[in-house]
Protein backbone atom coordinates (compact mmCIF):
# COMPACT_ATOMS: atom_id res chain seq x y z
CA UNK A 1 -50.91 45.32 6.21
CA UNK A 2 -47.63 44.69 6.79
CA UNK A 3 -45.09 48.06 8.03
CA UNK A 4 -41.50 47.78 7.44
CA UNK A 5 -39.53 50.40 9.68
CA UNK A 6 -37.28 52.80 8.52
CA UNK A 7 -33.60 51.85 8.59
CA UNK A 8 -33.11 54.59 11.71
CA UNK A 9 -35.40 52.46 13.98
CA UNK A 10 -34.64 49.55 16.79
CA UNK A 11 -37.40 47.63 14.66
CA UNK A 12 -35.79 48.00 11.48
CA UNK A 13 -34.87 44.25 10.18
CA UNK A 14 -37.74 42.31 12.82
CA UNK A 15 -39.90 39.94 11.32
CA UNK A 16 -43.65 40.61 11.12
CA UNK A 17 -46.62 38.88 11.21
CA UNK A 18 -49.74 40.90 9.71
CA UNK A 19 -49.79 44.05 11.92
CA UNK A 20 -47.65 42.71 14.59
CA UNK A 21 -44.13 42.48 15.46
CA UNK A 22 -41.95 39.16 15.87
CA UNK A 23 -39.64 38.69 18.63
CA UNK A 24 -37.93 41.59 18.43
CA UNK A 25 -34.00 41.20 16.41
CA UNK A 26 -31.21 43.11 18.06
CA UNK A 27 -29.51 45.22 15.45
CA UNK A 28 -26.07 45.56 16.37
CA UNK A 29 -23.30 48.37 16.68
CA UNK A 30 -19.94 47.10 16.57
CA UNK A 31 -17.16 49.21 18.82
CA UNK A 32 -15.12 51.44 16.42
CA UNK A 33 -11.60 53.30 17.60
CA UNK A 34 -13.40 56.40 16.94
CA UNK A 35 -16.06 55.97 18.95
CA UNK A 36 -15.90 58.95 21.81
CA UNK A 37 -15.72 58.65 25.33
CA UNK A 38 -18.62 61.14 27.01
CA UNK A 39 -19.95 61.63 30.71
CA UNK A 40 -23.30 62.29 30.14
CA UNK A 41 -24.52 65.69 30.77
CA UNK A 42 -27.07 66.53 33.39
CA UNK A 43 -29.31 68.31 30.56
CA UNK A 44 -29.91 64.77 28.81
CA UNK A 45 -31.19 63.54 32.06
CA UNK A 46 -33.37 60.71 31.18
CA UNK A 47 -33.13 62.03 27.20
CA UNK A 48 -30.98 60.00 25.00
CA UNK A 49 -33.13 61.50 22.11
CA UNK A 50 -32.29 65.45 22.94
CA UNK A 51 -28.25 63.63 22.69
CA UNK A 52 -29.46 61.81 19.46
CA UNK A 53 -30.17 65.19 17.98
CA UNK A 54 -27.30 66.93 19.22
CA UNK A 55 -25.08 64.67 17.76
CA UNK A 56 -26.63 63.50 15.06
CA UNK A 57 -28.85 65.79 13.95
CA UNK A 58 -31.70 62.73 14.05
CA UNK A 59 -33.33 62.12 17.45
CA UNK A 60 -34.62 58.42 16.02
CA UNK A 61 -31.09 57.12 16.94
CA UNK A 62 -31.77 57.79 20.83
CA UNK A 63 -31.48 54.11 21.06
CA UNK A 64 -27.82 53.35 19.42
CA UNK A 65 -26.44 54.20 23.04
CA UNK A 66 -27.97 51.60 25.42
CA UNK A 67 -27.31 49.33 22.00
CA UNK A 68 -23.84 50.49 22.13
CA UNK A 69 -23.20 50.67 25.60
CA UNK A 70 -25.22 47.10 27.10
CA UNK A 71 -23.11 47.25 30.00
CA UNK A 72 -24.04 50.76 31.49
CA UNK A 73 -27.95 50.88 30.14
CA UNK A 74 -29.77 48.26 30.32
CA UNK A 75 -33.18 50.60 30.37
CA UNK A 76 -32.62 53.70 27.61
CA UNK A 77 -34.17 55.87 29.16
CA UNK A 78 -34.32 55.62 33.21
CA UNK A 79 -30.44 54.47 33.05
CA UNK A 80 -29.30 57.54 31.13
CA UNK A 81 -28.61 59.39 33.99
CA UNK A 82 -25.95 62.35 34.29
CA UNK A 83 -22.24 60.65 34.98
CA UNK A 84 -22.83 57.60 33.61
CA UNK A 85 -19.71 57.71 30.85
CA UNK A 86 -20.75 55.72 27.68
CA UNK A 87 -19.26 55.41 24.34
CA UNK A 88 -20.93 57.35 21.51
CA UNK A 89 -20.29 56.47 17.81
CA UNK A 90 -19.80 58.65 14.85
CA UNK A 91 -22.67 59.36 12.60
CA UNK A 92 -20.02 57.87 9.90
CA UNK A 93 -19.93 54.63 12.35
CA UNK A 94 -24.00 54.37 12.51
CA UNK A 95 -24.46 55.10 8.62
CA UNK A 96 -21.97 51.74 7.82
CA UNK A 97 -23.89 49.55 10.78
CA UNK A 98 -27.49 50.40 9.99
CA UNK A 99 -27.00 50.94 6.48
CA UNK A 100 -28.20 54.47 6.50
């Protein structure tokens, strides 16, 4: 049986066969002038989901910031470290990219 992700997921919009995933399609976040600069703090240490939540009030969007930001996190979760600065998009931003 076939599972079609919600529109807040990295999966959302990748092909499936049966039960299984295709090669997985990049969804994409284009840069927006209100997009804010932040220095990540120490308490989201290796937690871009706890940031997610904080911002967004959805912790399923943990991954719109290494998608966002390819050229400081390449790993979401090990390379969200405190300092690294990254740009983080308005919820107004996500809802027009991913369609929510």
């Amino acid at each position: 049986m076939a599972t079609t992700y919600a529109k807040a997921s990295p999966y959302h919009g990748t092909a499936m066969w049966g039960q299984y995933l295709d090669v997985w399609s990049a969804r994409s976040i284009p840069p927006a002038v209100t997009d804010a600069l932040y220095q990540i703090d120490p308490v989201y240490k290796f937690r871009p989901d706890l940031l997610a939540y904080d911002t967004y009030q959805n912790s399923d969007l943990w991954w719109t910031f290494a998608v966002r930001n390819p050229d400081v996190i390449r790993d979401p979760i090990f390379d969200f470290r405190p300092g690294n600065i990254i740009y983080v998009p308005t919820l107004a931003t996500l809802k027009s990219a991913l369609g929510l």
